[in-house]
C-alpha atoms as a PDB file:
ATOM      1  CA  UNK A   1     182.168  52.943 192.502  1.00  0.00           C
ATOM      2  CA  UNK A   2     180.425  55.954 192.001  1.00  0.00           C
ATOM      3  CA  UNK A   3     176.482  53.766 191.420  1.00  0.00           C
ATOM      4  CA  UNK A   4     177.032  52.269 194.846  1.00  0.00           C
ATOM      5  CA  UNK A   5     174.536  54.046 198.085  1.00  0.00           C
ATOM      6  CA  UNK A   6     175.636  52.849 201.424  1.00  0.00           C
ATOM      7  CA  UNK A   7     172.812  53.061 203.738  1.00  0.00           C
ATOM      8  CA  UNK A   8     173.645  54.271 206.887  1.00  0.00           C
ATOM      9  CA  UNK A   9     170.780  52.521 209.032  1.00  0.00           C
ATOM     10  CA  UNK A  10     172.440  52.715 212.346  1.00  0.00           C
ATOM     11  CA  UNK A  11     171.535  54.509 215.656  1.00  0.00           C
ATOM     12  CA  UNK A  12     174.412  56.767 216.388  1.00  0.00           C
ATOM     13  CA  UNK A  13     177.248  59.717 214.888  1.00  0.00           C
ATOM     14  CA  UNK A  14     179.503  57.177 216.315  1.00  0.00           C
ATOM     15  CA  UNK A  15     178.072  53.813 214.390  1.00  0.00           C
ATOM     16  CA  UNK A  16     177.726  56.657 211.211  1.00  0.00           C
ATOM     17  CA  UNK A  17     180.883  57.978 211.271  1.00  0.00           C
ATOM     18  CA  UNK A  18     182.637  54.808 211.975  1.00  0.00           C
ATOM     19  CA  UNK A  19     181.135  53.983 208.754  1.00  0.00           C
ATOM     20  CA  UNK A  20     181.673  56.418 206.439  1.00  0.00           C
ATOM     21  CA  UNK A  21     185.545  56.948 207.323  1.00  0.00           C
ATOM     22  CA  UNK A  22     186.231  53.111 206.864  1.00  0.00           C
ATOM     23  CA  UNK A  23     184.556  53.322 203.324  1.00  0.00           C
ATOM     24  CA  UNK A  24     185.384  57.108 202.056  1.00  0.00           C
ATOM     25  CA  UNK A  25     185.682  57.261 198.565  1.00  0.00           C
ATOM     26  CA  UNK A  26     184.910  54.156 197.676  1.00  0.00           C
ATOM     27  CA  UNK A  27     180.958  54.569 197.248  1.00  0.00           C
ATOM     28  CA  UNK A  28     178.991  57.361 196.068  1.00  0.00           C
ATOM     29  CA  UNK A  29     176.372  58.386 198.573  1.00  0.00           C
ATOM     30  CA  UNK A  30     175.851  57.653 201.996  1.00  0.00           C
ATOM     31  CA  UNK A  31     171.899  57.651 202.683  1.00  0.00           C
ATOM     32  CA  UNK A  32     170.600  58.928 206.154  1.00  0.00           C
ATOM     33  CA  UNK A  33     166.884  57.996 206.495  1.00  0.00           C
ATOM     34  CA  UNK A  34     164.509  58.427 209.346  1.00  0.00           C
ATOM     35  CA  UNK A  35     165.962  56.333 211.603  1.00  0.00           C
ATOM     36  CA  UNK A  36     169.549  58.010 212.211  1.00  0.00           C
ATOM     37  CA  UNK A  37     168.137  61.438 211.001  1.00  0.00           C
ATOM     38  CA  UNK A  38     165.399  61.658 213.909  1.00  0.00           C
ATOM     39  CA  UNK A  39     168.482  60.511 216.916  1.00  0.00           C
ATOM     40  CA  UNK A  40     171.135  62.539 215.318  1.00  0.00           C
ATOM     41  CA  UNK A  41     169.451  65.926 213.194  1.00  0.00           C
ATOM     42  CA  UNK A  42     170.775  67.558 210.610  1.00  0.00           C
ATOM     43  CA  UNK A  43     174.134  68.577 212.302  1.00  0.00           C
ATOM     44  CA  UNK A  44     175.612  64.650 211.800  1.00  0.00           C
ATOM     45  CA  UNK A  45     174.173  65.503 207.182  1.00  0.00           C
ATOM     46  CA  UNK A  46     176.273  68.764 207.362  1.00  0.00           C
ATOM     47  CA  UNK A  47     179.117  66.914 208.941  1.00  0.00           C
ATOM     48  CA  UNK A  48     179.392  63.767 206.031  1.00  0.00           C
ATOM     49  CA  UNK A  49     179.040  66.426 203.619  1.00  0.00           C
ATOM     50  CA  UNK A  50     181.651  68.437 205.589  1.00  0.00           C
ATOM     51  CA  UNK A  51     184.404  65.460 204.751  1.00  0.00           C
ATOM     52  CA  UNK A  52     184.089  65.201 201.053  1.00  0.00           C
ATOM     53  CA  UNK A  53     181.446  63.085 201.146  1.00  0.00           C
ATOM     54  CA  UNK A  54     177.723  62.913 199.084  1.00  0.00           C
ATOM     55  CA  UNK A  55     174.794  62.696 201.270  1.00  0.00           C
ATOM     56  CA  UNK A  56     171.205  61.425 199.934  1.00  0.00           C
ATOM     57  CA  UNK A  57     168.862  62.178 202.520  1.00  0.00           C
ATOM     58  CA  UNK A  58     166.140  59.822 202.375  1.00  0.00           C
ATOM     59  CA  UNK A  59     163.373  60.870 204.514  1.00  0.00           C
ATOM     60  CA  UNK A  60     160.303  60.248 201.793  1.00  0.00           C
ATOM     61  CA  UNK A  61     158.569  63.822 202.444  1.00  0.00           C
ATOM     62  CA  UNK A  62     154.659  63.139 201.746  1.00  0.00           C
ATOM     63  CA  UNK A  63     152.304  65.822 202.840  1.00  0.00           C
ATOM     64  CA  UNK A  64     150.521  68.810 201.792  1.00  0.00           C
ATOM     65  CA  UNK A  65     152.489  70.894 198.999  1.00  0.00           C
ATOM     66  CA  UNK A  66     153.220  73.865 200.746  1.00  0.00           C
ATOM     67  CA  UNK A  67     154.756  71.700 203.991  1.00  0.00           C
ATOM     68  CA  UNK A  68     156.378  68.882 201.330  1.00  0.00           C
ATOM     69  CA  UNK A  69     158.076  71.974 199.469  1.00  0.00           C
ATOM     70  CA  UNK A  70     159.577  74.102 202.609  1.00  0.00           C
ATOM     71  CA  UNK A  71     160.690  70.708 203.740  1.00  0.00           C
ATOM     72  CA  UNK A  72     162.483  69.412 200.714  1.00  0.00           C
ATOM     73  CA  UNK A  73     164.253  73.058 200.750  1.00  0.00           C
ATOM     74  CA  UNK A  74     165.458  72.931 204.205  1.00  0.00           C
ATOM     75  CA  UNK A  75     166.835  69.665 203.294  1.00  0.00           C
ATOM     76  CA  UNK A  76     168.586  70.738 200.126  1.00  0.00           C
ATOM     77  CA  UNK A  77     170.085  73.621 202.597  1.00  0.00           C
ATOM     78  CA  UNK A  78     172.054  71.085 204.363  1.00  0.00           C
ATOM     79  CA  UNK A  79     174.348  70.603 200.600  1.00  0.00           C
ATOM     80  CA  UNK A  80     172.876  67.235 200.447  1.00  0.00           C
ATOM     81  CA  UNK A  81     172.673  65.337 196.776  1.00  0.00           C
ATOM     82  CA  UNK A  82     169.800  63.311 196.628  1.00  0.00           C
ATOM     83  CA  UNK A  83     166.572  63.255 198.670  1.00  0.00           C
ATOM     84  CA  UNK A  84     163.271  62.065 198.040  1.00  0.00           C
ATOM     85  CA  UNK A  85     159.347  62.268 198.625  1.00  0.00           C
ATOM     86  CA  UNK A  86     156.527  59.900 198.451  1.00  0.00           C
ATOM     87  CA  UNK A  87     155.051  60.021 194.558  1.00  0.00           C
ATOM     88  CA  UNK A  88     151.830  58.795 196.648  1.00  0.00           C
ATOM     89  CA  UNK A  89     151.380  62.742 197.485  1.00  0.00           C
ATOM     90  CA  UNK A  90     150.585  63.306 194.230  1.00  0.00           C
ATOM     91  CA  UNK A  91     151.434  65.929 191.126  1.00  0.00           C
ATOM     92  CA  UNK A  92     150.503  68.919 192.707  1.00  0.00           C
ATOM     93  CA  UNK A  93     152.938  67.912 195.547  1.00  0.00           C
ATOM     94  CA  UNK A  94     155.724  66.679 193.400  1.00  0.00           C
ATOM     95  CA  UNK A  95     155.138  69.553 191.028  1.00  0.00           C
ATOM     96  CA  UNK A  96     155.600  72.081 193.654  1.00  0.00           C
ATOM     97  CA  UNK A  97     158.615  70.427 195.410  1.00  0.00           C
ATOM     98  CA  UNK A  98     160.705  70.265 192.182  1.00  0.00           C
ATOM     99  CA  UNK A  99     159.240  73.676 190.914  1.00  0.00           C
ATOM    100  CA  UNK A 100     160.604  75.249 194.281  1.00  0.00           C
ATOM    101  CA  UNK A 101     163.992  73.020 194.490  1.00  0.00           C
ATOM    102  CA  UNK A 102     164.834  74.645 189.993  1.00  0.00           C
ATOM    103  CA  UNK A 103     164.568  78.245 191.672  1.00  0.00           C
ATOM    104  CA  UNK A 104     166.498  78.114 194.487  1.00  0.00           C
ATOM    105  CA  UNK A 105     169.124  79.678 194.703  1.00  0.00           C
ATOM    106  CA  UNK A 106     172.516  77.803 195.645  1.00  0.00           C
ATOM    107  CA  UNK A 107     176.342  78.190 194.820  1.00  0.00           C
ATOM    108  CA  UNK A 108     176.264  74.156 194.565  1.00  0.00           C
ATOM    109  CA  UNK A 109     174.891  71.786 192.291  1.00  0.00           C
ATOM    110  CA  UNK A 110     170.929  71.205 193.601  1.00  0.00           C
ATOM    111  CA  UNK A 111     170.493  67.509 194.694  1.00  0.00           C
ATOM    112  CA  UNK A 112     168.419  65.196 192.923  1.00  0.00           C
ATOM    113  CA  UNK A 113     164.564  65.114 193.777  1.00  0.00           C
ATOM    114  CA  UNK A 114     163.109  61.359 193.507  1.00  0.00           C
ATOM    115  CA  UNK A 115     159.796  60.270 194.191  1.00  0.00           C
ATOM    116  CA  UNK A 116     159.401  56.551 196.153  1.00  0.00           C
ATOM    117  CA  UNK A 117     157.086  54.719 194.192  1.00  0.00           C
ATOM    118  CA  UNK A 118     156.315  51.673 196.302  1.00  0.00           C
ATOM    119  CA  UNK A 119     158.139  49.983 199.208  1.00  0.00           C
ATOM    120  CA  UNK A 120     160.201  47.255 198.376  1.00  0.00           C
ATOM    121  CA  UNK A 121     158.902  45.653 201.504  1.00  0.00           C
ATOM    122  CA  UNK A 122     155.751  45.401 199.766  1.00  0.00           C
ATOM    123  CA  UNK A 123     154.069  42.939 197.074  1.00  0.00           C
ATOM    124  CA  UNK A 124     150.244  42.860 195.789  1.00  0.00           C
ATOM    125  CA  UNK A 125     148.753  41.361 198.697  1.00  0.00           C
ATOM    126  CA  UNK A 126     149.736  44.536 200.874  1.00  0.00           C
ATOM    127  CA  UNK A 127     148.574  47.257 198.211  1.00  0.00           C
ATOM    128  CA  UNK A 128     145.155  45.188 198.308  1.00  0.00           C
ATOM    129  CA  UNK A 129     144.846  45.767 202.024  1.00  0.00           C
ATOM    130  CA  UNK A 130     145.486  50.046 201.793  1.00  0.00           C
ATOM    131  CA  UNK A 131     142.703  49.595 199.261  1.00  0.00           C
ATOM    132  CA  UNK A 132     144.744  49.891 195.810  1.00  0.00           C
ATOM    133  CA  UNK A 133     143.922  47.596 193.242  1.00  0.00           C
ATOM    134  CA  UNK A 134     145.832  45.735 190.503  1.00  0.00           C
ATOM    135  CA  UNK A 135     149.763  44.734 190.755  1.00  0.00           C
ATOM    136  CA  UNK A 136     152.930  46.353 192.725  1.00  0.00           C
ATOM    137  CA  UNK A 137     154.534  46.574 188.503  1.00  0.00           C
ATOM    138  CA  UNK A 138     151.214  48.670 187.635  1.00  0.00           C
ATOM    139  CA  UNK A 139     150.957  51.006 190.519  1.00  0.00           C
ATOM    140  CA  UNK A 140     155.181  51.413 190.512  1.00  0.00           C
ATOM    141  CA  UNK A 141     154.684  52.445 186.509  1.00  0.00           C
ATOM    142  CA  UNK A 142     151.373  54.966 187.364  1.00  0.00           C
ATOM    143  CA  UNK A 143     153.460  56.273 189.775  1.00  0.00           C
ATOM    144  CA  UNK A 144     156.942  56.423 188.318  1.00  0.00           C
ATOM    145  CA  UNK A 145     155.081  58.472 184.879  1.00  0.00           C
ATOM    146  CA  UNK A 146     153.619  60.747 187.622  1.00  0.00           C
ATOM    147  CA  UNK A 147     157.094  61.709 189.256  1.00  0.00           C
ATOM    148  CA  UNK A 148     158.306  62.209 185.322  1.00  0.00           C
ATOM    149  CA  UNK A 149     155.705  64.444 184.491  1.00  0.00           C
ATOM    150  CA  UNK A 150     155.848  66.308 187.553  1.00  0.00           C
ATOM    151  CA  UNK A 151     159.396  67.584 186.954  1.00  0.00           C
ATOM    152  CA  UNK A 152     161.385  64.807 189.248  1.00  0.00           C
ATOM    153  CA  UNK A 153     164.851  64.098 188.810  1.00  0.00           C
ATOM    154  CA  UNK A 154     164.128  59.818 188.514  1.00  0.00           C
ATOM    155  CA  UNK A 155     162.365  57.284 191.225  1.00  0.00           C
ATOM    156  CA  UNK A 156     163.143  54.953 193.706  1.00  0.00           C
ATOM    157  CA  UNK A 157     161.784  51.450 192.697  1.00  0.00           C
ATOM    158  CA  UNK A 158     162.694  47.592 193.678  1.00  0.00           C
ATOM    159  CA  UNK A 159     164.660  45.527 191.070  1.00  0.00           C
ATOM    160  CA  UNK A 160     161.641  43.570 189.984  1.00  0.00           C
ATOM    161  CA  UNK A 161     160.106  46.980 188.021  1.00  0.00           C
ATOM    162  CA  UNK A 162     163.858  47.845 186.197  1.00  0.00           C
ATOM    163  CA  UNK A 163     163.031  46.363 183.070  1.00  0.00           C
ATOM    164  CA  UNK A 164     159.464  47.718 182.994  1.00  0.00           C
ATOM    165  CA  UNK A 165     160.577  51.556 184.000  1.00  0.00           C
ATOM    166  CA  UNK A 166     163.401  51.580 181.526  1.00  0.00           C
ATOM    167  CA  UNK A 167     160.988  50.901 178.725  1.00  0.00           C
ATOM    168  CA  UNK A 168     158.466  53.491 179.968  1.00  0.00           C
ATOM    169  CA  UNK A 169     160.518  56.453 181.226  1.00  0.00           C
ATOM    170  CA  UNK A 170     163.345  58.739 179.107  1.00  0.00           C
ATOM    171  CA  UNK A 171     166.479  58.218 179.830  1.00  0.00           C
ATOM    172  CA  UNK A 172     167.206  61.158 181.777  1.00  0.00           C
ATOM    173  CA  UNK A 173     165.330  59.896 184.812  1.00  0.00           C
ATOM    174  CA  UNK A 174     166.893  58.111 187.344  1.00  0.00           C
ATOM    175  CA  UNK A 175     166.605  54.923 189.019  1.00  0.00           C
ATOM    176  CA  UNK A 176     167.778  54.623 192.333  1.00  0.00           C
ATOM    177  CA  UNK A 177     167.174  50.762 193.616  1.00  0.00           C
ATOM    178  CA  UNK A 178     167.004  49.408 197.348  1.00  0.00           C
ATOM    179  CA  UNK A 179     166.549  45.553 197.748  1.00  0.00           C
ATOM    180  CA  UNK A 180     170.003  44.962 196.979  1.00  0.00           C
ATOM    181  CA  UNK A 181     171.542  41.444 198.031  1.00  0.00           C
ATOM    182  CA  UNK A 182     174.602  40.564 197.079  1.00  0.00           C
ATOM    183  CA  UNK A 183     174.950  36.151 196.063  1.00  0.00           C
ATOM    184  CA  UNK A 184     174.106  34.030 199.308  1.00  0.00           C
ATOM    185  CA  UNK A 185     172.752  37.543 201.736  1.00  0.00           C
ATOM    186  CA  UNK A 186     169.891  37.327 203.464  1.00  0.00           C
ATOM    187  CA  UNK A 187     166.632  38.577 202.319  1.00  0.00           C
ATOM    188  CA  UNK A 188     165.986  40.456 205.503  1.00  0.00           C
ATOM    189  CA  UNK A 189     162.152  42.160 205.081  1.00  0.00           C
ATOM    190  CA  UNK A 190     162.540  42.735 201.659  1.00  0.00           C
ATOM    191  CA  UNK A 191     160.555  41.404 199.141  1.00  0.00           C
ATOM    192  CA  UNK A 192     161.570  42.377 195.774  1.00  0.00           C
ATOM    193  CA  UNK A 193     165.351  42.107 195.576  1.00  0.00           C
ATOM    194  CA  UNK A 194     167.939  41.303 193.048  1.00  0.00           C
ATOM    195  CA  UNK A 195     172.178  40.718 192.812  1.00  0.00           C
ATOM    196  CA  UNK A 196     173.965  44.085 192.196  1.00  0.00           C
ATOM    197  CA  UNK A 197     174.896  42.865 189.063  1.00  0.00           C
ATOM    198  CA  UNK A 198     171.459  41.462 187.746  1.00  0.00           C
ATOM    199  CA  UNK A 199     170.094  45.027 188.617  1.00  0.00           C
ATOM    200  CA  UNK A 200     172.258  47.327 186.926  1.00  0.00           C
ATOM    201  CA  UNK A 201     171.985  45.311 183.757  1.00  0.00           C
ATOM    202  CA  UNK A 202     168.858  45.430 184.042  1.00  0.00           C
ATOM    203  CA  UNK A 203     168.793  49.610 183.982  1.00  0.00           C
ATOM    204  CA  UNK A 204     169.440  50.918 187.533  1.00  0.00           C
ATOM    205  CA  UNK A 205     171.112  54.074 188.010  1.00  0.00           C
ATOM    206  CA  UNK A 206     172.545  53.635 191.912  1.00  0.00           C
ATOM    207  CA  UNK A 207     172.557  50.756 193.832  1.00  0.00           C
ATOM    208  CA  UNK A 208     171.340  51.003 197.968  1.00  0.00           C
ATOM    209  CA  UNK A 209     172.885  48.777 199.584  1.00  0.00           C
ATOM    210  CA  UNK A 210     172.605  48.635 203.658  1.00  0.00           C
ATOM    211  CA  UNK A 211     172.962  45.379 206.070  1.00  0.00           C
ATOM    212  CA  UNK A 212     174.930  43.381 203.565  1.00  0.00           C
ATOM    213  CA  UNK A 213     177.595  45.769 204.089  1.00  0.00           C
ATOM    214  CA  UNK A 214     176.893  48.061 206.945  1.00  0.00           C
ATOM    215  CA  UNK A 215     176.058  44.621 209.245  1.00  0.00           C
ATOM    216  CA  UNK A 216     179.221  43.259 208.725  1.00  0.00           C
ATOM    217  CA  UNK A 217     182.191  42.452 210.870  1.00  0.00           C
ATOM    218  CA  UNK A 218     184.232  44.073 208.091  1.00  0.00           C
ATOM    219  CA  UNK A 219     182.337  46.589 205.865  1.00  0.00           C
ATOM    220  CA  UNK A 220     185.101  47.573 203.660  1.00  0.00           C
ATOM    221  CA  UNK A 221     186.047  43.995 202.550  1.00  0.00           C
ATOM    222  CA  UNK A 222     182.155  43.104 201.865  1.00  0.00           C
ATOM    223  CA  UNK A 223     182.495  46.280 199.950  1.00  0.00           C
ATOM    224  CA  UNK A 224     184.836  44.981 198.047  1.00  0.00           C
ATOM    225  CA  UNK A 225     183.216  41.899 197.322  1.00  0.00           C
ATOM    226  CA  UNK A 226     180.477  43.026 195.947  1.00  0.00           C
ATOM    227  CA  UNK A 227     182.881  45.739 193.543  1.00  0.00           C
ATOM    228  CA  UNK A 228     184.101  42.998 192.848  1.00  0.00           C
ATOM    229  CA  UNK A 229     181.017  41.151 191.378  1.00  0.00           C
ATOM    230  CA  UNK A 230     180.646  43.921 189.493  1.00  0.00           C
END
């Protein structure tokens, strides 16, 4: 199931690895965020992508252009297909990143570049505290439009926004949606979350999925379920 992200929040190569070889070719991507990516580097990306598999490195680059860009092409030097950066860096910083990823040169397909629009841990009450006014569905849309006329490749936003970005953005963009939970999971610290189902009809691209699947005592068959749903 080619829309399905496993996300690979574990400690260890070994807990990774374990991982993807129990569910090879039967998902997508595998996501490596900061968590595994700070204990285990870059050798552990080069080694998924070594067996076959699609890596999207998730490590939500925000920071001045010029760092943001030689970041996002070190990361695209490791032949992974997806990464992303924080559309809170704004256009100049998007604009340069995807400017920079076009002209590089590569004898494999360049990975996606998608801009995180706002945590899925996050509703209105926590934007109010940072100081940003108005609702999580206003400041994911300003956002999302930003990352689309910057030159990104689609966004990461919750399930709750779907609806509102497919009306908004053109259909080449991406959505790539986290705060996946399967019938009868656990919300965990998520707090904008929908069925795997309910989300891609309502316009997702790719589907993250982590503890529902990566927490259980048998990964591939909760896998399966949830293909299943589908």
């Amino acid at each position: 199931m080619n829309q399905i992200i496993v996300a690979l929040d574990v400690d260890s190569r070994a807990e990774a690895l374990s991982l993807v070889h129990q569910l090879k070719g039967r998902v997508g991507l595998f996501k490596i965020g900061s968590q595994l990516f700070t204990s285990e580097g870059p050798g552990l990306v080069r080694e998924i992508v070594r067996l076959g598999e699609r890596v999207f490195l998730d490590l939500k680059f925000h920071d001045i252009p010029n760092t943001v860009t030689k970041g996002i092409l070190a990361a695209a030097g490791l032949g992974v297909s997806m990464l992303t950066l924080h559309t809170g860096g704004g256009l100049k910083m998007m604009s340069a990143a995807a400017n920079a990823l076009r002209q590089m040169r590569s004898n494999q397909e360049l990975p996606q570049l998608l801009g995180v629009t706002v945590l899925t841990s996050m509703a209105d009450e926590d934007l109010a505290e940072v100081g940003i006014g108005g609702s999580v569905a206003s400041q994911v849309e300003r956002l999302a439009k930003l990352a689309e006329e910057a030159g990104l490749d689609g966004v990461v936003a919750s399930p709750s926004e779907l609806r509102l970005l497919r009306g908004q953005l053109g259909r080449a963009m991406k959505i790539v949606t986290p705060g996946i939970r399967p019938a009868g999971s656990n919300a965990d610290d998520q707090s904008r979350i929908a069925t795997p189902a309910a989300a891609l009809q309502a316009g997702a691209d790719y589907l993250v999925i982590g503890r529902p699947i990566t927490a259980s005592s048998d990964p591939l068959a909760s896998l399966e379920k949830i293909l299943n749903e589908l």
